[in-house]
N, C-alpha and C. Protein backbone atom coordinates (compact mmCIF):
# COMPACT_ATOMS: atom_id res chain seq x y z
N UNK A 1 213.29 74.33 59.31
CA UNK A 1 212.72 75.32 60.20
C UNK A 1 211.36 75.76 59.68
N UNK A 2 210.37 76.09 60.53
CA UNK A 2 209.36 76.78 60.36
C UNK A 2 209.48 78.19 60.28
N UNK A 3 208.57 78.70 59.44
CA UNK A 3 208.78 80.30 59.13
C UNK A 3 207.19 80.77 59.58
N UNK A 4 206.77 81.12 60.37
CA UNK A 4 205.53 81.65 60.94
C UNK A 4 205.50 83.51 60.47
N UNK A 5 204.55 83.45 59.43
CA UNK A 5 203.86 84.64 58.83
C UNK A 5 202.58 84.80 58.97
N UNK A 6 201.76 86.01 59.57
CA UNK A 6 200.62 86.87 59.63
C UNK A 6 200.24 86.94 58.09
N UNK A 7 199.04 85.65 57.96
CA UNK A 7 198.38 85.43 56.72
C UNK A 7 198.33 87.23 55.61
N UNK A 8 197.75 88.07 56.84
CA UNK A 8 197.24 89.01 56.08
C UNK A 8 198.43 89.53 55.72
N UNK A 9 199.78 89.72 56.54
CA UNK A 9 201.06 90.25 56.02
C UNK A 9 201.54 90.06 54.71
N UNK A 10 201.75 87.89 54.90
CA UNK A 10 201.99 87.35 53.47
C UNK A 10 201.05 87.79 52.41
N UNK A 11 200.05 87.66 52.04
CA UNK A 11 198.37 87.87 50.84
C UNK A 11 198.83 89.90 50.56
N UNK A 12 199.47 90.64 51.69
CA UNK A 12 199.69 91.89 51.22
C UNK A 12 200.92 91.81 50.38
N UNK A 13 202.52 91.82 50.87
CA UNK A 13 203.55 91.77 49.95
C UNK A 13 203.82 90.65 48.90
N UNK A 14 202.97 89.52 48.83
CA UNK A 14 202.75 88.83 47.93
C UNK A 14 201.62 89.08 46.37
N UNK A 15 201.20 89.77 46.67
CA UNK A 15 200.49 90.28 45.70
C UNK A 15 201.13 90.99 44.47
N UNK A 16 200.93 90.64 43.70
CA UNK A 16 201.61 91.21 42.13
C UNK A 16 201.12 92.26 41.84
N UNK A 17 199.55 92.54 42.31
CA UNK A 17 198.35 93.50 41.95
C UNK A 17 199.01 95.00 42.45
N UNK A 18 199.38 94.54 43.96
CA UNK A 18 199.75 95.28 44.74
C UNK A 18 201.09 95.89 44.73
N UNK A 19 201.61 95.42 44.49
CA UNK A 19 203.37 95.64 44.17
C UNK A 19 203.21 96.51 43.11
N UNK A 20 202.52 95.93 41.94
CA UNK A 20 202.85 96.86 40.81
C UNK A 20 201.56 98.19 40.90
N UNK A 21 200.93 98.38 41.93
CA UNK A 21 200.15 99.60 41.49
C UNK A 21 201.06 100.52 43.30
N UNK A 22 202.11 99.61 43.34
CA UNK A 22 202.68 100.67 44.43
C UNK A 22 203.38 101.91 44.14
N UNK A 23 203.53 102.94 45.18
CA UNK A 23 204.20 104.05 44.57
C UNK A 23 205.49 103.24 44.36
N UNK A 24 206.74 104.11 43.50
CA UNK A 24 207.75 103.73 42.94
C UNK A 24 208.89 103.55 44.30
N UNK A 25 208.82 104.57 45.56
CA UNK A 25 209.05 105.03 46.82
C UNK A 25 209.12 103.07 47.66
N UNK A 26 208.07 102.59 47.12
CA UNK A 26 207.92 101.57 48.33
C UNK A 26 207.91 99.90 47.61
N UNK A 27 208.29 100.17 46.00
CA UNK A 27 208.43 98.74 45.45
C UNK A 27 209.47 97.88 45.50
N UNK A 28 210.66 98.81 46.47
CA UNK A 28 211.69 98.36 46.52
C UNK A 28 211.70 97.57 48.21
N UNK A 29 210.57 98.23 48.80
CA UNK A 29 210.33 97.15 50.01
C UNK A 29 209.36 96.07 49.31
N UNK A 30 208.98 95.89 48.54
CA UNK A 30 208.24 94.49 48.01
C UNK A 30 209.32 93.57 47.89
N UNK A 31 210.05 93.95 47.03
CA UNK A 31 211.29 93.14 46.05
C UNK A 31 212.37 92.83 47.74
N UNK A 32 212.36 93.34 48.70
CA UNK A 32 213.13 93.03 50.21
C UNK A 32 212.12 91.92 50.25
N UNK A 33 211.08 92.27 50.79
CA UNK A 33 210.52 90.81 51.11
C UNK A 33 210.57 89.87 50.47
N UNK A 34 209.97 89.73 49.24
CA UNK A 34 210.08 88.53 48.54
C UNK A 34 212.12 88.17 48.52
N UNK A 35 212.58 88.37 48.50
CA UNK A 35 213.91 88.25 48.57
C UNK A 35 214.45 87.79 49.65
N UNK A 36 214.09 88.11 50.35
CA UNK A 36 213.76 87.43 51.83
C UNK A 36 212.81 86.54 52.34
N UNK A 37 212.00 86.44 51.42
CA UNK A 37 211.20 84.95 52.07
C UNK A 37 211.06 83.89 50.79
N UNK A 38 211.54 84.56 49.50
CA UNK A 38 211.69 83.76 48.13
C UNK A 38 212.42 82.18 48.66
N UNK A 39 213.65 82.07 49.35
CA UNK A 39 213.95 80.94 49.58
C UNK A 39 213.74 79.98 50.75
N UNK A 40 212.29 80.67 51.48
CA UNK A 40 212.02 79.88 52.45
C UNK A 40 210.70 79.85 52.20
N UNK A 41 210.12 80.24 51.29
CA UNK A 41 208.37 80.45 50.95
C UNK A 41 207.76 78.83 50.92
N UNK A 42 208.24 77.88 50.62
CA UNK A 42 207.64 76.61 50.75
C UNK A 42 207.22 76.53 52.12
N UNK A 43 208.48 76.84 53.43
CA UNK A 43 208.48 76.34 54.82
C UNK A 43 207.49 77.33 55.62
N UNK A 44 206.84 78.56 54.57
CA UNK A 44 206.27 79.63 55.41
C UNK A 44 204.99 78.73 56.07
N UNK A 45 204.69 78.92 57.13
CA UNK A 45 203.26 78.56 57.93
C UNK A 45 202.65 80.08 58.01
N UNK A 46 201.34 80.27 57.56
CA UNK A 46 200.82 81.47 57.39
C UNK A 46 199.85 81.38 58.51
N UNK A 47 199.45 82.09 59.18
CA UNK A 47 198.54 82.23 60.68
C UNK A 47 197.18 83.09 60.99
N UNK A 48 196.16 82.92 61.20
CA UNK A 48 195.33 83.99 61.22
C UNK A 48 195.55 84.62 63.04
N UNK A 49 195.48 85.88 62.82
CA UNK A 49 195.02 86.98 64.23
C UNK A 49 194.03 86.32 64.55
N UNK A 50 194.02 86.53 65.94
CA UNK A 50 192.84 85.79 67.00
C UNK A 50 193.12 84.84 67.32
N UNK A 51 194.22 84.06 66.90
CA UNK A 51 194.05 82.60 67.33
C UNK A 51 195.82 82.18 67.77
N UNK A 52 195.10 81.14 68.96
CA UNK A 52 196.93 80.89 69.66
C UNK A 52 197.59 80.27 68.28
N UNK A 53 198.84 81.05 68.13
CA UNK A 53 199.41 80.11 67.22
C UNK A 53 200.79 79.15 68.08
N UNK A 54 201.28 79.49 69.30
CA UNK A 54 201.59 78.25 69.66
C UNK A 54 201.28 78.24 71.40
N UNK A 55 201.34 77.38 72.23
CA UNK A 55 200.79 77.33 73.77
C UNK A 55 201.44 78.91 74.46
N UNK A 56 199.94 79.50 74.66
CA UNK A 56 200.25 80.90 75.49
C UNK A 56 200.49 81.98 74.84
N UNK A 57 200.68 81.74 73.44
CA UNK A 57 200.86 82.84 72.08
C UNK A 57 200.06 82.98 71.19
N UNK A 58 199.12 84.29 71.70
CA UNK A 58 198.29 84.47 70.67
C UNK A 58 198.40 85.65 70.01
N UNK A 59 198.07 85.56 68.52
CA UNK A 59 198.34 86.61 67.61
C UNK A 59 197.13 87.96 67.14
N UNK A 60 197.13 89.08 67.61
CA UNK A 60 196.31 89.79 67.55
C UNK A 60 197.11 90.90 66.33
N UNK A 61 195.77 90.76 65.53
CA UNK A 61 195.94 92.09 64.36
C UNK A 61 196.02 93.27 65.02
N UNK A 62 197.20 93.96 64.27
CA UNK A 62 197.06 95.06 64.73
C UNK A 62 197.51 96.05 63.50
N UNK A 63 196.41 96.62 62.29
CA UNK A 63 196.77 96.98 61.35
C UNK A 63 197.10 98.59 61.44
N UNK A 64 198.09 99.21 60.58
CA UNK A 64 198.49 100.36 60.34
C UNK A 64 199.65 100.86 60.16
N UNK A 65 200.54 99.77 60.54
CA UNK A 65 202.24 100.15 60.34
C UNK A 65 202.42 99.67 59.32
N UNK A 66 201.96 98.30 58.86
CA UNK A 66 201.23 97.44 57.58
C UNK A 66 200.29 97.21 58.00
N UNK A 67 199.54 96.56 56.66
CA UNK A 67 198.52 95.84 56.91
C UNK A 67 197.85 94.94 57.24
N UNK A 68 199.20 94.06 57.41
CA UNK A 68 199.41 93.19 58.38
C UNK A 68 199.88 92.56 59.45
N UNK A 69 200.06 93.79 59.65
CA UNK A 69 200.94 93.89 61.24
C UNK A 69 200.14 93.29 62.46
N UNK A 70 201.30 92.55 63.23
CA UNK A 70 200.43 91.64 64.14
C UNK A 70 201.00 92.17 65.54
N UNK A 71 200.57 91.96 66.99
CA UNK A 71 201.39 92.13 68.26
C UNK A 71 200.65 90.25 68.66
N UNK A 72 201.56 90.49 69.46
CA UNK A 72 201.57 89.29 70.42
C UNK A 72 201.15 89.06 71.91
N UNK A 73 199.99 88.37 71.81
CA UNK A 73 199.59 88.61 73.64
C UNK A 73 200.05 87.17 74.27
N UNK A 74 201.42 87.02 75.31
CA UNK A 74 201.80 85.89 75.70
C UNK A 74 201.43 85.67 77.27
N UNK A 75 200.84 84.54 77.71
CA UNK A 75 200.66 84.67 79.32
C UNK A 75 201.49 82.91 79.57
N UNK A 76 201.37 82.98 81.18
CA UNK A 76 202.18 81.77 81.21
C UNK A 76 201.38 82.25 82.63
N UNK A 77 200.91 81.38 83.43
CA UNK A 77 200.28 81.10 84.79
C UNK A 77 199.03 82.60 84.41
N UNK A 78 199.54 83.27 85.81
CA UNK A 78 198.92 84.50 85.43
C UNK A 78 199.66 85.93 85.27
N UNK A 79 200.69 85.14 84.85
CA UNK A 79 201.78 86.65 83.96
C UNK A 79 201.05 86.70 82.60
N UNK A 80 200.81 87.95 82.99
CA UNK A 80 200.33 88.47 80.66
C UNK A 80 201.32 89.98 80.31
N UNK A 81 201.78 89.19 79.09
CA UNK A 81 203.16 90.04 78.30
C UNK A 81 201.94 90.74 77.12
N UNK A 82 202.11 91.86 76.38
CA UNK A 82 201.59 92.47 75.32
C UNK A 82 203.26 92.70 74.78
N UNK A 83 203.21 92.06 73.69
CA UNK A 83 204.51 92.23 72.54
C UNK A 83 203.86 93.59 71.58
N UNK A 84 204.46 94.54 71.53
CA UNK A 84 203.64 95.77 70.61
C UNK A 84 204.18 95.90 69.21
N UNK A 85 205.49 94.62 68.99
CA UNK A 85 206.24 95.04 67.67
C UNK A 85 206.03 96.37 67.47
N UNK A 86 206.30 96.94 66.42
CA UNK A 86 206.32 98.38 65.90
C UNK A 86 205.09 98.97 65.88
N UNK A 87 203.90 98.48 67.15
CA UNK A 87 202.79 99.48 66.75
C UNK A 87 203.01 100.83 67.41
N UNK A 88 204.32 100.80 68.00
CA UNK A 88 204.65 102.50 68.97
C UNK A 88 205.64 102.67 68.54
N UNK A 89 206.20 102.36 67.76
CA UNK A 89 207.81 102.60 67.03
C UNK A 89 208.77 102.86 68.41
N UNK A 90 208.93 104.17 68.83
CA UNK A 90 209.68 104.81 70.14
C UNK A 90 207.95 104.91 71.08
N UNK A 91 208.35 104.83 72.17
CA UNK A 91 207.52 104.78 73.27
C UNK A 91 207.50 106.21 73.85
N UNK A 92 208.56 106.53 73.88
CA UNK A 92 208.68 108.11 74.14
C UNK A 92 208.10 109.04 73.50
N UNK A 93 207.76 108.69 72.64
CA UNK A 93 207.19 109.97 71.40
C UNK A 93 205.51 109.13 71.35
N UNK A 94 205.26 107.99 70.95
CA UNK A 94 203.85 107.06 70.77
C UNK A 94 203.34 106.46 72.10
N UNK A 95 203.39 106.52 72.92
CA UNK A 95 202.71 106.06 73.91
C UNK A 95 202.22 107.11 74.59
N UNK A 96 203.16 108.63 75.05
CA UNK A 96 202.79 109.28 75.45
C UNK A 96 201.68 110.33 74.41
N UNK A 97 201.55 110.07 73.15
CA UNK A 97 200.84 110.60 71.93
C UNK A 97 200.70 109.62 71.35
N UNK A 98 199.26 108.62 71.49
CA UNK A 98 199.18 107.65 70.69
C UNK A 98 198.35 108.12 69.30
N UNK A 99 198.13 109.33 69.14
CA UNK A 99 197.10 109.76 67.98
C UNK A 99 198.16 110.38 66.60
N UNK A 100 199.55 110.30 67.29
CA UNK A 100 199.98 110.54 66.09
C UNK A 100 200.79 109.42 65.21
N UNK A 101 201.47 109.87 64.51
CA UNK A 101 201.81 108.71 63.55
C UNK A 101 203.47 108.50 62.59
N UNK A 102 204.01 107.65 62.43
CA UNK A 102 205.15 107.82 61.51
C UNK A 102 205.19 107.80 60.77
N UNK A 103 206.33 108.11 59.83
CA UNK A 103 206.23 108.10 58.43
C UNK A 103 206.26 107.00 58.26
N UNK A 104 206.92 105.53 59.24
CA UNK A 104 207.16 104.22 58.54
C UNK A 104 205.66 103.60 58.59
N UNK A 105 204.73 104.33 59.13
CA UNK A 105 203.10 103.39 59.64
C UNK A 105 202.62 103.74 57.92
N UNK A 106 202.06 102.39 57.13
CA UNK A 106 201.25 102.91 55.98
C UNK A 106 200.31 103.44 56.17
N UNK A 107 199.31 103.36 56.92
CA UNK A 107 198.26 103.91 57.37
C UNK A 107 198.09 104.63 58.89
N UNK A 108 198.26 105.77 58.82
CA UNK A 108 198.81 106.63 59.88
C UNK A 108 197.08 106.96 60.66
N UNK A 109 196.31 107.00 60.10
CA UNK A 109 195.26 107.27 60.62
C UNK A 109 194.77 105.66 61.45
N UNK A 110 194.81 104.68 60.56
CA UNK A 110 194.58 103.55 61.72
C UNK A 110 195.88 103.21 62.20
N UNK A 111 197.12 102.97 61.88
CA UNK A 111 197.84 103.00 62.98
C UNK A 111 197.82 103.59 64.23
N UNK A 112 197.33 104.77 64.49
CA UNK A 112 196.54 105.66 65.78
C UNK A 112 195.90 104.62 66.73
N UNK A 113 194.92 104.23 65.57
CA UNK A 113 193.45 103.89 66.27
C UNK A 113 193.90 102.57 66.72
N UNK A 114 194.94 101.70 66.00
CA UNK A 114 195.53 100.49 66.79
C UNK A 114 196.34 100.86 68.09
N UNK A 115 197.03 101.38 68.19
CA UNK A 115 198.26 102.00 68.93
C UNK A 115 197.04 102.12 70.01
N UNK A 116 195.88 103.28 70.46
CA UNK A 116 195.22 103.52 71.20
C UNK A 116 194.63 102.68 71.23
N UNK A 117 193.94 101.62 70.65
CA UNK A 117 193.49 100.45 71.00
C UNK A 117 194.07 99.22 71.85
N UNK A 118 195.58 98.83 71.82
CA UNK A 118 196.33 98.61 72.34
C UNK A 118 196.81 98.82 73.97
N UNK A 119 197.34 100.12 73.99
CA UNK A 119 197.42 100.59 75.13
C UNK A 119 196.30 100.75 76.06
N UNK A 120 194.90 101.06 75.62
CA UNK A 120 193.77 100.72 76.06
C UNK A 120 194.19 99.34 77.13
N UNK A 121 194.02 98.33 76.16
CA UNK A 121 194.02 96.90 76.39
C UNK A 121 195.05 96.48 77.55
N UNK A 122 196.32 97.45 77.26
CA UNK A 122 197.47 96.86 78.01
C UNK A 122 196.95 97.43 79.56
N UNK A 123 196.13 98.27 80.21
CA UNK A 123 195.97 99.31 80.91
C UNK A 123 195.16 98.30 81.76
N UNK A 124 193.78 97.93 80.76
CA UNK A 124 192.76 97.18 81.35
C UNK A 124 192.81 96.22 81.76
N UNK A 125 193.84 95.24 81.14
CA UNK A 125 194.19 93.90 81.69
C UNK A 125 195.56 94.14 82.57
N UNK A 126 195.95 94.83 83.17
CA UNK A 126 197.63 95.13 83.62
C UNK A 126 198.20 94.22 83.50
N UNK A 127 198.81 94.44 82.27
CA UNK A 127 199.73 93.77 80.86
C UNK A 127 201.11 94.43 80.91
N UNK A 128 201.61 93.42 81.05
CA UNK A 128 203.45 94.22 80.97
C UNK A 128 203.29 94.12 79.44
N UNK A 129 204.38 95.12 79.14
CA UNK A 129 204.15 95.21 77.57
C UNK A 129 205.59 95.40 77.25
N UNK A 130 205.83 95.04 76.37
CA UNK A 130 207.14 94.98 75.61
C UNK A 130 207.36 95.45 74.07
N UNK A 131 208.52 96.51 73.86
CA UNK A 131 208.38 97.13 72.65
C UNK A 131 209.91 96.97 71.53
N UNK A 132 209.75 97.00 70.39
CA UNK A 132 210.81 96.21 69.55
C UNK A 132 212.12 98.01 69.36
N UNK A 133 211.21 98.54 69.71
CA UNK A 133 211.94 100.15 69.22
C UNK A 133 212.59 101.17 70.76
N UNK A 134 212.81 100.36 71.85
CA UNK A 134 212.43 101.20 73.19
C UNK A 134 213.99 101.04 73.63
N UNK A 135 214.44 102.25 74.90
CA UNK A 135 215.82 102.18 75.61
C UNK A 135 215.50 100.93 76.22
N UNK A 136 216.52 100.26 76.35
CA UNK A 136 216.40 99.77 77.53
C UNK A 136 216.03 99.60 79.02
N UNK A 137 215.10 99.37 79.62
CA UNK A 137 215.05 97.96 79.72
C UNK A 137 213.91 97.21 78.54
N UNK A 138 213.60 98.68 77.41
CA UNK A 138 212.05 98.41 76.85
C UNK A 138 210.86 97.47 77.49
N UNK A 139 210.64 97.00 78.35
CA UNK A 139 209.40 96.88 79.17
C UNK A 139 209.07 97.29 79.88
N UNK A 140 207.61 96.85 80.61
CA UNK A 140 207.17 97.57 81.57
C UNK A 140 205.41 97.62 81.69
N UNK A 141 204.76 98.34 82.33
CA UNK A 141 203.32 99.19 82.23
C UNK A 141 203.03 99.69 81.76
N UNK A 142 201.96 100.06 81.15
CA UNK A 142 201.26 101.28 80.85
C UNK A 142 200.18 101.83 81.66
N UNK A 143 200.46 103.46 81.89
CA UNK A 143 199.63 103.70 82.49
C UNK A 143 198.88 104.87 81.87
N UNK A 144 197.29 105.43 82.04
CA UNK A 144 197.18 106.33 81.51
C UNK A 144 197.56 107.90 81.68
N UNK A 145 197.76 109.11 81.20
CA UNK A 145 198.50 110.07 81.08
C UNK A 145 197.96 111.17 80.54
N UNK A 146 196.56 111.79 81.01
CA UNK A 146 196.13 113.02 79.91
C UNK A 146 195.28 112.27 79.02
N UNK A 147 195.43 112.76 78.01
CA UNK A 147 195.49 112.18 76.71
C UNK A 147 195.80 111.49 75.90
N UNK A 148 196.94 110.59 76.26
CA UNK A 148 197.66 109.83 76.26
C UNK A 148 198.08 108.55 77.38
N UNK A 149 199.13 108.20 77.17
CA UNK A 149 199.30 107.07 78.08
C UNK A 149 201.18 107.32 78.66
N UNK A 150 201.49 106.38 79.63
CA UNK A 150 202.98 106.78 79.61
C UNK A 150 203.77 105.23 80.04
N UNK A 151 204.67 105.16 79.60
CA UNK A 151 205.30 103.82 80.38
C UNK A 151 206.00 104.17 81.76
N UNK A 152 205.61 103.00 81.98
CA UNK A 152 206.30 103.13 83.58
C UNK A 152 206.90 101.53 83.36
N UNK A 153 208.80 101.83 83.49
CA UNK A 153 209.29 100.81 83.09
C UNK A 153 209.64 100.15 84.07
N UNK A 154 209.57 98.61 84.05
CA UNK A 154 209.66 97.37 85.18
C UNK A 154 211.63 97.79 85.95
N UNK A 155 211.42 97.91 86.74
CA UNK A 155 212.66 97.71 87.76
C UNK A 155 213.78 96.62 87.36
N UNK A 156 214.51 96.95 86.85
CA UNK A 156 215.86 95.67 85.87
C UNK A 156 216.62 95.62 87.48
N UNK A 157 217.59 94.66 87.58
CA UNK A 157 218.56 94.37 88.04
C UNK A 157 218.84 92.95 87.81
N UNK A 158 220.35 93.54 87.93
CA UNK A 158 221.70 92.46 87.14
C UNK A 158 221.46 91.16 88.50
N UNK A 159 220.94 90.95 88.90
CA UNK A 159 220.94 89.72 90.13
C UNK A 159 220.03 89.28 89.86
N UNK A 160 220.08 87.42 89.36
CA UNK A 160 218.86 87.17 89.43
C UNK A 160 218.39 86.32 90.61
């Protein structure tokens, strides 16, 4: 199997430099990763942001939850998906307040500025967007809201 990792993700929790000048709080998520990718690290394929990494999947940086946190922009004809992985953690609380931040984002001040950068994007291109942390049906729109933004979630039904 192939193991597809966000270059900048791997070069961050791979670092020895980095691990050991971490607080004591977060060396025990180093030692998870490597533990978790220790026996597949030969098969890892490492990827740069910006670029399709496979037909219709392209990988956009999106730093602040880590530092190498990536989302996913997928289209297929002229459907376009925005994958947000954890740049909104809950949608309910970060979409409608994209300026604030979690405790799990390392960098809470650019995690913001991604998150609002993002939803920006999803708005301008009307991008269904999809989130790893959301009720069900977690997809949908974004639309803007104030100061913020709000989802407006896609219509589910059990019939296809």
């Amino acid at each position: 199997a192939e193991v597809m990792v966000p270059a900048a993700e791997w070069a961050f929790w791979m670092d020895d430099a980095k691990m050991n000048a971490a607080p004591e709080g977060m060396k025990g998520a180093f030692a998870g990763v490597r533990r978790v990718f220790g026996p597949v690290a030969k098969d890892v394929k490492q990827y740069e942001a910006g670029k399709e990494i496979l037909p219709g999947v392209t990988a956009i940086a999106a730093p602040g939850h880590t530092p190498g946190h990536t989302v996913f922009a997928v289209s297929s004809g002229s459907g376009k998906l925005l994958v947000l992985s954890d740049t909104t953690n809950h949608p309910a609380l970060f979409v409608r307040n994209p300026d604030w931040s979690a405790v799990f984002d390392m960098d809470g001040p650019q995690a913001a500025a991604t998150r609002r950068k993002l939803l920006d994007m999803a708005v301008a291109d009307k991008m269904q967007v999809c989130f790893y942390h959301a009720p069900f049906p977690a997809t949908g729109h974004i639309a803007k809201a104030g100061n913020g933004f709000e989802l407006v979630p896609v219509q589910w039904s059990s019939a296809i």
